[in-house]
C-alpha atoms as a PDB file:
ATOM      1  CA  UNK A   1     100.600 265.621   5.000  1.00  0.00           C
ATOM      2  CA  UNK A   2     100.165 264.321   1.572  1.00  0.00           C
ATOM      3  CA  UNK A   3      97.276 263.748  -0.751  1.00  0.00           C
ATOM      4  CA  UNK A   4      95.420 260.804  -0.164  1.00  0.00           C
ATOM      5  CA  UNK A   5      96.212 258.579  -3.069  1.00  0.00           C
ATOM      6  CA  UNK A   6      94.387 258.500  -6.529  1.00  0.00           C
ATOM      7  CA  UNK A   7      92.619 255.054  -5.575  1.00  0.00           C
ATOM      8  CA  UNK A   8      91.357 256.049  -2.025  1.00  0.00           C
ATOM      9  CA  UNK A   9      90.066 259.662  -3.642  1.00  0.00           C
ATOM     10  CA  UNK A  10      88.280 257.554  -6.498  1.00  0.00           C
ATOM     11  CA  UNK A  11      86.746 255.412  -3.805  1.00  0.00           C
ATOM     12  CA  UNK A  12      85.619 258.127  -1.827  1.00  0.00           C
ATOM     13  CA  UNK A  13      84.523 260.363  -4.847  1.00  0.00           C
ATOM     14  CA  UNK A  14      80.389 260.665  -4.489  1.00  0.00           C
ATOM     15  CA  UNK A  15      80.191 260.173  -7.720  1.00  0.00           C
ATOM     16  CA  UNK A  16      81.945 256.393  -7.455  1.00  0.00           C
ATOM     17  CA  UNK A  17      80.122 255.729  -4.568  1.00  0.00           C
ATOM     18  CA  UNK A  18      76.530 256.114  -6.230  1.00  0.00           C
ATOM     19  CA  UNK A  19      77.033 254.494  -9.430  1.00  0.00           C
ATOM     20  CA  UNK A  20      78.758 251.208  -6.645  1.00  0.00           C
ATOM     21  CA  UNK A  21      75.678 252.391  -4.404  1.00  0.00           C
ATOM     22  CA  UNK A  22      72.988 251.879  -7.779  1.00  0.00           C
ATOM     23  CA  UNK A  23      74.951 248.338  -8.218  1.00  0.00           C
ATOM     24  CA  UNK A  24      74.495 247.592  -4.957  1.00  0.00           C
ATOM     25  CA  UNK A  25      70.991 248.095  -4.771  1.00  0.00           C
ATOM     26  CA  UNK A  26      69.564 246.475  -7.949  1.00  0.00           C
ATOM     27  CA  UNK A  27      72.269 243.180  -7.153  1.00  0.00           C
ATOM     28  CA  UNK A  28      70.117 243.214  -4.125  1.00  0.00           C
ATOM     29  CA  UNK A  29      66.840 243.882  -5.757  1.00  0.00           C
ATOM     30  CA  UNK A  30      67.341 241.548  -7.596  1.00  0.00           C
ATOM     31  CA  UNK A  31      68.480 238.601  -4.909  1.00  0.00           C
ATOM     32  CA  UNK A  32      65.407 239.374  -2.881  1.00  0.00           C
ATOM     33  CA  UNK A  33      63.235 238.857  -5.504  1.00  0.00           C
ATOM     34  CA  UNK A  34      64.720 235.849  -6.965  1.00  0.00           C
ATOM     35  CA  UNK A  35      64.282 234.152  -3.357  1.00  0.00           C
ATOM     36  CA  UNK A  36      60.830 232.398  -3.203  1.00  0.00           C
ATOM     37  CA  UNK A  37      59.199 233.864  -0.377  1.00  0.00           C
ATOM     38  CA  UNK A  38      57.985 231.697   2.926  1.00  0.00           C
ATOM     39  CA  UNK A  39      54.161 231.482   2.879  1.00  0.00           C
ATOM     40  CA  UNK A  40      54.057 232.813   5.552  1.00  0.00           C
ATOM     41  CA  UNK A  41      56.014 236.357   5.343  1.00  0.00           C
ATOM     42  CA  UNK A  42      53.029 238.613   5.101  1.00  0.00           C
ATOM     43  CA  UNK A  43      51.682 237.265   7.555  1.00  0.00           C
ATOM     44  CA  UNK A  44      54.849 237.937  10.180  1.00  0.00           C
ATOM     45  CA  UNK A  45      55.019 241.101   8.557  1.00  0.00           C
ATOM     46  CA  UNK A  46      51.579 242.288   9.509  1.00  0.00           C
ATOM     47  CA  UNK A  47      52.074 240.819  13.177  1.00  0.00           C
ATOM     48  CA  UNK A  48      54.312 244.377  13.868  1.00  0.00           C
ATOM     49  CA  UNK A  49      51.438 246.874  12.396  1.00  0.00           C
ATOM     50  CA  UNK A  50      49.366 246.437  15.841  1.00  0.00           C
ATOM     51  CA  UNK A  51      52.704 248.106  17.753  1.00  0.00           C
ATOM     52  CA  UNK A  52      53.558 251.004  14.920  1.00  0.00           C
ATOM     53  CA  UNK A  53      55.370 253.009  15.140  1.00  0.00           C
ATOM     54  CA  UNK A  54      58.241 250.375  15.782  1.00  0.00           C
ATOM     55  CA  UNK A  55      62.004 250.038  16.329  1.00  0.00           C
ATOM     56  CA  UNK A  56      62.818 247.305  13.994  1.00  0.00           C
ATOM     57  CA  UNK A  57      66.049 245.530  15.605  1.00  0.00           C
ATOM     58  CA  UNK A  58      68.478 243.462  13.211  1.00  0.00           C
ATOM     59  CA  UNK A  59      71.926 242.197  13.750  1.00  0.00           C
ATOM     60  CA  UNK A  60      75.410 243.266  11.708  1.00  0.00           C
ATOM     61  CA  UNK A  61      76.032 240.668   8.973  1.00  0.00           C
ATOM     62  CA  UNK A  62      72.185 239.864   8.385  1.00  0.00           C
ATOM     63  CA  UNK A  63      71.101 242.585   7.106  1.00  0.00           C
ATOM     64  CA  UNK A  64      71.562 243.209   3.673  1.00  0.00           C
ATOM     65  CA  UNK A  65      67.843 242.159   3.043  1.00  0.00           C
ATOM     66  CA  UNK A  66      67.013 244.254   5.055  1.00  0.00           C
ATOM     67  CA  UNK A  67      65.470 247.208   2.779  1.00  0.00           C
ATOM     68  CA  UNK A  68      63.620 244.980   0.488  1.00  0.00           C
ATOM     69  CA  UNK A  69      61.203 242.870   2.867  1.00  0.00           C
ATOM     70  CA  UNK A  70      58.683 245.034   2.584  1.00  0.00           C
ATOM     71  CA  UNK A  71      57.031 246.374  -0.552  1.00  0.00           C
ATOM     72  CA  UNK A  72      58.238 249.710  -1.883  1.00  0.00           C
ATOM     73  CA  UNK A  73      54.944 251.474  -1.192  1.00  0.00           C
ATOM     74  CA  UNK A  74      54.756 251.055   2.555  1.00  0.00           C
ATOM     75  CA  UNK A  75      59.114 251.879   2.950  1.00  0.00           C
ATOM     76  CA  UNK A  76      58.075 255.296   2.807  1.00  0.00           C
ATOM     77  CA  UNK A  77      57.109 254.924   6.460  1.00  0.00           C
ATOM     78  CA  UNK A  78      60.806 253.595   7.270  1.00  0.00           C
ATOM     79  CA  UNK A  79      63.330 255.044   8.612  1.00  0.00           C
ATOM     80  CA  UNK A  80      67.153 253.582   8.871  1.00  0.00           C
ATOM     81  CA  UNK A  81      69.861 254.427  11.171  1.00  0.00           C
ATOM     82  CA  UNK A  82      73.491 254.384   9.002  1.00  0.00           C
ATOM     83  CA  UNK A  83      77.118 254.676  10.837  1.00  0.00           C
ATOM     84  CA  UNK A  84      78.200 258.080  10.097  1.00  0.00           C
ATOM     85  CA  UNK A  85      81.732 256.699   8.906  1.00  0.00           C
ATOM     86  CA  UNK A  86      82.669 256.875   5.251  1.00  0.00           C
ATOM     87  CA  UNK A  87      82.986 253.148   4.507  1.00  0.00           C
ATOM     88  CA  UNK A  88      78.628 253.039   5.662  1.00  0.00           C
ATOM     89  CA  UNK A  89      78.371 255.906   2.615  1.00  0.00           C
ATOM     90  CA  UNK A  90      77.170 252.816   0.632  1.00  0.00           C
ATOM     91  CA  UNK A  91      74.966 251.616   2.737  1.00  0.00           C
ATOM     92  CA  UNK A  92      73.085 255.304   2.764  1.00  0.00           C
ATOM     93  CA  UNK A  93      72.502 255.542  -0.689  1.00  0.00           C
ATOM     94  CA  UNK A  94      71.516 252.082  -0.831  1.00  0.00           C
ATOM     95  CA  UNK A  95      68.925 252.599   1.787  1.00  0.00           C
ATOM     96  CA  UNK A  96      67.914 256.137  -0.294  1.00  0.00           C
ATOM     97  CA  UNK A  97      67.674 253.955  -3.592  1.00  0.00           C
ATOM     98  CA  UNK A  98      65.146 252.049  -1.789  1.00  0.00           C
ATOM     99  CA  UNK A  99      62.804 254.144  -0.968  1.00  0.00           C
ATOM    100  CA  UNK A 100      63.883 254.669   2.999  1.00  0.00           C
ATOM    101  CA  UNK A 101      64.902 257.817   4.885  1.00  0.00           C
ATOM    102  CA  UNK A 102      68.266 257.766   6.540  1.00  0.00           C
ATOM    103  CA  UNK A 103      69.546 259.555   9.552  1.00  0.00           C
ATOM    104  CA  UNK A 104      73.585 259.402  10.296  1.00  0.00           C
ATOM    105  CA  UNK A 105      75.043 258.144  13.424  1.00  0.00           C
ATOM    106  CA  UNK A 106      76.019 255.566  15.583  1.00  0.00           C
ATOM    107  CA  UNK A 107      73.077 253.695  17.427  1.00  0.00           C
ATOM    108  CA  UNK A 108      74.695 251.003  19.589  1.00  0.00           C
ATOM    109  CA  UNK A 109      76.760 253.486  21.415  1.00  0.00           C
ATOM    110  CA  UNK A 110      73.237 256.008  22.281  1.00  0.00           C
ATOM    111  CA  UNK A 111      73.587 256.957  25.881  1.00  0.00           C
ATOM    112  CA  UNK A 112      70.866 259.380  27.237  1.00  0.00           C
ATOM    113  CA  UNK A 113      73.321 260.880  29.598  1.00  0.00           C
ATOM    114  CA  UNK A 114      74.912 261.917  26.049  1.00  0.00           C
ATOM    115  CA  UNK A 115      71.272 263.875  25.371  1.00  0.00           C
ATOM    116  CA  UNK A 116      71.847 266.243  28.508  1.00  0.00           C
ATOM    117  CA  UNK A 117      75.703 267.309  26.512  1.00  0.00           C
ATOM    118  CA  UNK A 118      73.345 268.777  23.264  1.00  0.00           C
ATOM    119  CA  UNK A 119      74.964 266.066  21.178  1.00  0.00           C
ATOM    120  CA  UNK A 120      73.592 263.002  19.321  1.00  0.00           C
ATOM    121  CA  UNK A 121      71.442 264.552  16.923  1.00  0.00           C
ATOM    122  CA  UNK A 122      70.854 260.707  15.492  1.00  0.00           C
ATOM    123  CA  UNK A 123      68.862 260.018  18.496  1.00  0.00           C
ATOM    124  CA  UNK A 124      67.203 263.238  18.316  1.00  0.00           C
ATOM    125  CA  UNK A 125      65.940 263.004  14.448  1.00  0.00           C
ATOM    126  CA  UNK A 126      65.445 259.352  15.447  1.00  0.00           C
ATOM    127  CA  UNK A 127      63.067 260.393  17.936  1.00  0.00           C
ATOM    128  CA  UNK A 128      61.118 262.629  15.663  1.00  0.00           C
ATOM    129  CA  UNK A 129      60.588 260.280  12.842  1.00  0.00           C
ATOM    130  CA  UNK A 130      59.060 257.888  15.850  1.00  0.00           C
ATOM    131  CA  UNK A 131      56.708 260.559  16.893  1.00  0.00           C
ATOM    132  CA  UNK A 132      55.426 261.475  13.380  1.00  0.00           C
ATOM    133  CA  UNK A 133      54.327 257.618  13.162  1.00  0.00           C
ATOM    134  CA  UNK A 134      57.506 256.336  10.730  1.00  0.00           C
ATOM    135  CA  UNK A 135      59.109 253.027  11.958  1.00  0.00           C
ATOM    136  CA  UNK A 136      62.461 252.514  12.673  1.00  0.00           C
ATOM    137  CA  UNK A 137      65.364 250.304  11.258  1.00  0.00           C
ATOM    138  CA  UNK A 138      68.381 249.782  13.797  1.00  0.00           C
ATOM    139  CA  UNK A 139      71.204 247.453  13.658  1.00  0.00           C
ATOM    140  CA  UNK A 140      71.581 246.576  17.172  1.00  0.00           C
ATOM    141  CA  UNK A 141      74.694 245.168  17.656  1.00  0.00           C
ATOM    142  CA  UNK A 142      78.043 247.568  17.831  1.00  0.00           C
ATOM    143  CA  UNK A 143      80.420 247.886  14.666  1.00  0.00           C
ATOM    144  CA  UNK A 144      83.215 245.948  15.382  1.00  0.00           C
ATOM    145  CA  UNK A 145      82.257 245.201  19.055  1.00  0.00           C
ATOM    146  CA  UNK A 146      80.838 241.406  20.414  1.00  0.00           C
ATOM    147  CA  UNK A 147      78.737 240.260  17.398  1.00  0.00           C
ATOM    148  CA  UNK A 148      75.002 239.593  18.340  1.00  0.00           C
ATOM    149  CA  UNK A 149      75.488 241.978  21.999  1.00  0.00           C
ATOM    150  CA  UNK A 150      73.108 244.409  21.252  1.00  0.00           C
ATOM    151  CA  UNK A 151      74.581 247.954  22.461  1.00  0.00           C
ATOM    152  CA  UNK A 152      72.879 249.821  24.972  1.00  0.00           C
ATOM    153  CA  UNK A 153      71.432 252.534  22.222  1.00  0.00           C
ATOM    154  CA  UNK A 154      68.438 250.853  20.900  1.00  0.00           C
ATOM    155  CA  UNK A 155      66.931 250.204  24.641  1.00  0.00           C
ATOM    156  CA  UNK A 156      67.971 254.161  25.003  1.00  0.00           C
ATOM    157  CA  UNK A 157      65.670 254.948  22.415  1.00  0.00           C
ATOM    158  CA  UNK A 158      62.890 252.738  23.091  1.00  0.00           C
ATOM    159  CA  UNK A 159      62.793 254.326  26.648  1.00  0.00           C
ATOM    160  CA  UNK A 160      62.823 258.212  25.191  1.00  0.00           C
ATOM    161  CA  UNK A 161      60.318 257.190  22.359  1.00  0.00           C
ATOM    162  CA  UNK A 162      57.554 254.652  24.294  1.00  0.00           C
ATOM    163  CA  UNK A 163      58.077 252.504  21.497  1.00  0.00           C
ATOM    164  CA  UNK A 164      58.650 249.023  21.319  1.00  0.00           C
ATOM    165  CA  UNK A 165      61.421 247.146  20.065  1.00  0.00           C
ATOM    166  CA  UNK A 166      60.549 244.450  17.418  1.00  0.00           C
ATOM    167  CA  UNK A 167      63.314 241.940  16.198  1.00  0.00           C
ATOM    168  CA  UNK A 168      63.613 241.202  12.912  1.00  0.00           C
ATOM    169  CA  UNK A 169      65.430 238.540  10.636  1.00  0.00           C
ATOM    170  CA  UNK A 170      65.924 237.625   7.075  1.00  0.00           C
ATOM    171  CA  UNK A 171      67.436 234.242   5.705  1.00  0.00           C
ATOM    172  CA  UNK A 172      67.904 232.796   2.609  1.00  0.00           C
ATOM    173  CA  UNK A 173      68.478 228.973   1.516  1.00  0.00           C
ATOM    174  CA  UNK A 174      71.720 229.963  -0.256  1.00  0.00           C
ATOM    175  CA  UNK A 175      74.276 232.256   1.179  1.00  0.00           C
ATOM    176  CA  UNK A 176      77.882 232.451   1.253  1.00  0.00           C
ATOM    177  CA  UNK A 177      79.478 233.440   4.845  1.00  0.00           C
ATOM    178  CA  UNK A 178      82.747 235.150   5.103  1.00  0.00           C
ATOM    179  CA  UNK A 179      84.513 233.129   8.300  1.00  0.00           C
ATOM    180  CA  UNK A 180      86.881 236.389   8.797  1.00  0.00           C
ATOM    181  CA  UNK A 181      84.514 238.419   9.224  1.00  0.00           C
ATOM    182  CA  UNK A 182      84.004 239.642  13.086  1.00  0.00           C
ATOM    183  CA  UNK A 183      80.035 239.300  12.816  1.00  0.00           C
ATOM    184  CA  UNK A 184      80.140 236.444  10.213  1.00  0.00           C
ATOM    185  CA  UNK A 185      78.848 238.582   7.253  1.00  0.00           C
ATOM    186  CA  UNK A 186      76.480 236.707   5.294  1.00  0.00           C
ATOM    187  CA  UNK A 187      75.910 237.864   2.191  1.00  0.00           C
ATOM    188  CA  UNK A 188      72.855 236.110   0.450  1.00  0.00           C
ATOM    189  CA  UNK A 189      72.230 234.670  -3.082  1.00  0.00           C
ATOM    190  CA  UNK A 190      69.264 234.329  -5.735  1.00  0.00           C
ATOM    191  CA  UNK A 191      67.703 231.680  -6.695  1.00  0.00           C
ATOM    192  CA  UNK A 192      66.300 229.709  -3.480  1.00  0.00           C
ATOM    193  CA  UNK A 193      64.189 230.381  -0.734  1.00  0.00           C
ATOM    194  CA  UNK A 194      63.588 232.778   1.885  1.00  0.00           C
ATOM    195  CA  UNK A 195      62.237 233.537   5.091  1.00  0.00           C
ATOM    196  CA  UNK A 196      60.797 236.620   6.979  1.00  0.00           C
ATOM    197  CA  UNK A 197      60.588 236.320  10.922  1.00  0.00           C
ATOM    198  CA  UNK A 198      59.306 239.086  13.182  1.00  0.00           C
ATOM    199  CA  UNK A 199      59.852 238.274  17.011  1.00  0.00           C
ATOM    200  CA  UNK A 200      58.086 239.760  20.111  1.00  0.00           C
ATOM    201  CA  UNK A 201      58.167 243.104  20.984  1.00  0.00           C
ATOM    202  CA  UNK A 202      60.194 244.573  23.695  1.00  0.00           C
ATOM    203  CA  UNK A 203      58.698 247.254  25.774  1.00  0.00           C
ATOM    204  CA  UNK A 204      61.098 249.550  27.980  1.00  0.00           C
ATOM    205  CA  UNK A 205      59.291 251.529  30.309  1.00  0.00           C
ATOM    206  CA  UNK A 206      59.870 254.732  30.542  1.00  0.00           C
ATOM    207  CA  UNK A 207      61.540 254.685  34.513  1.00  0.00           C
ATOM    208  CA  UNK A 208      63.774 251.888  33.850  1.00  0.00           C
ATOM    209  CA  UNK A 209      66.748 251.858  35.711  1.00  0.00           C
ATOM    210  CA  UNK A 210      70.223 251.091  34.232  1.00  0.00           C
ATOM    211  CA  UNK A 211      69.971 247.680  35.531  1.00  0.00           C
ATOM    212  CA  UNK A 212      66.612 247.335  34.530  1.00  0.00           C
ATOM    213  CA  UNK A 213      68.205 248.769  30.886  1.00  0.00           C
ATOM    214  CA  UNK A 214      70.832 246.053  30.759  1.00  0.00           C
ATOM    215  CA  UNK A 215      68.349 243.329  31.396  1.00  0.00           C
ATOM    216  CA  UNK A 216      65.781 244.139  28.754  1.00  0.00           C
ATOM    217  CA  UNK A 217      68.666 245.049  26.439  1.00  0.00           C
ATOM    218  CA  UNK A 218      69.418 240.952  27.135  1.00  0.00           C
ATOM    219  CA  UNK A 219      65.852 240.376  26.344  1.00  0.00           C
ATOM    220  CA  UNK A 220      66.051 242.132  23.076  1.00  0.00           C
ATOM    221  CA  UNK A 221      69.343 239.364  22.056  1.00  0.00           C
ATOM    222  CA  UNK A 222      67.653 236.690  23.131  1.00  0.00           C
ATOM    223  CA  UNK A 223      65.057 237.692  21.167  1.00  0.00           C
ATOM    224  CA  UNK A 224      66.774 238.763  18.147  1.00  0.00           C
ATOM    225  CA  UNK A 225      68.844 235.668  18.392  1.00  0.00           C
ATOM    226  CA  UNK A 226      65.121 233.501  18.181  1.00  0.00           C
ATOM    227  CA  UNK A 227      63.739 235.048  15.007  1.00  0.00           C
ATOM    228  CA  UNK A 228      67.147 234.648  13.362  1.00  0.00           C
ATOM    229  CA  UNK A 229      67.572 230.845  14.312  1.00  0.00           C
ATOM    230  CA  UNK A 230      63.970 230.063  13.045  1.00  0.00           C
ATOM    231  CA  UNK A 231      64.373 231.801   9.870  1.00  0.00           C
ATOM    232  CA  UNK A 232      66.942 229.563   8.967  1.00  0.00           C
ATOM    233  CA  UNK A 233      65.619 226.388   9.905  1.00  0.00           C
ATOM    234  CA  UNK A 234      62.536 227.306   7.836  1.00  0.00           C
ATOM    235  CA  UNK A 235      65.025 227.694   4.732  1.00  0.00           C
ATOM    236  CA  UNK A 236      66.434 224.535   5.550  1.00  0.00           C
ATOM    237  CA  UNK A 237      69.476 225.486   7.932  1.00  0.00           C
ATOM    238  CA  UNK A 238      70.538 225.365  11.314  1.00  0.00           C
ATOM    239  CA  UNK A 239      73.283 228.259  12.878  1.00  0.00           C
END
């Protein structure tokens, strides 16, 4: 087998990734700040501090915001779970740049039989940072599988921890959305408005059965899928 070629080794050079990974993060910076924030965003952010720690739930394609919603002082108690693939390498530092800690791994596809096997360390470091108080920052829906379905990891790890689930969306008046992409990734732009909306938490007792798993996981879309609608309408949108 070959060597990969020069453009692919560039891409995948650490060195290209962090100076993309620095762009990345002040072009963000920068949009979040440039977005005049819904009165009442501090407000929905302090509704979650009653239930910390958390597990913050966000969908694929919504989350680019994500990092910067709350101040830089209080990220230090934030966690974020990152795809271990190379592509999500940007999306690590990114995180890193803004004051989060990252674990590596694959959260929709947790299963707690997969525990008993010695593997998923994600879930396992996950699990720590809950029990030393940090929050939690999960995208819940699967890479690549059905867009706003959460996956049955982030009930997993609700159950393990005791924590509860809180959903979380971010919306901006302006936005461009990229039609091709499988979970409609918006990517959002400066200079208009936006919105912070926290939903209800979702408990998952610790005995729940698998069917009892599959309904709360349901609860946490539904959910999810609330917050995400009423952020936009309060930006002026409908989705």
């Amino acid at each position: 087998m070959g060597k990969p070629r020069l453009s692919k080794r560039i891409f995948r050079s650490k060195a290209f990734q962090h100076i993309v990974g620095y762009l990345v993060h002040k072009t963000l910076s920068f949009v979040c700040y440039s977005n005049k924030l819904d009165k009442d965003h501090q407000l929905q952010l302090e509704a979650s501090e009653a239930h910390e720690p958390v597990i913050f739930a966000i969908w694929h394609g919504q989350h680019f915001l994500m990092p910067y919603v709350y101040p830089r002082h209080k990220r230090k108690n934030m966690v974020a779970l990152v795809s271990k693939s190379k592509d999500a390498e940007f999306n690590a530092i990114v995180l890193n740049l803004a004051g989060y800690d990252v674990v590596r791994g694959s959260g929709g596809r947790i299963r707690e039989a997969t525990l008993k096997k010695g593997g998923v360390s994600a879930i396992l470091e996950l699990l720590g940072f809950l029990k030393t108080g940090k929050n939690v920052c999960v995208i819940a829906d699967i890479s690549k599988g059905e867009p706003r379905e959460s996956g049955k990891g982030i009930v997993t790890l609700a159950k393990l921890s005791g924590r509860p689930i809180v959903p979380l969306a971010i919306a901006t008046s302006r936005f461009k959305v990229i039609e091709g992409s499988w979970d409609k990734t918006t990517i959002n732009l400066p200079f208009g408005k936006s919105c912070v909306r926290v939903g209800n938490p979702v408990f998952v007792p610790g005995d729940s059965s698998g069917e009892e798993l599959d309904m709360l996981r349901k609860q946490v879309d539904a959910e999810l899928n609330n917050v995400t609608r009423e952020a936009y309408e309060v930006v002026g949108h409908s989705i």
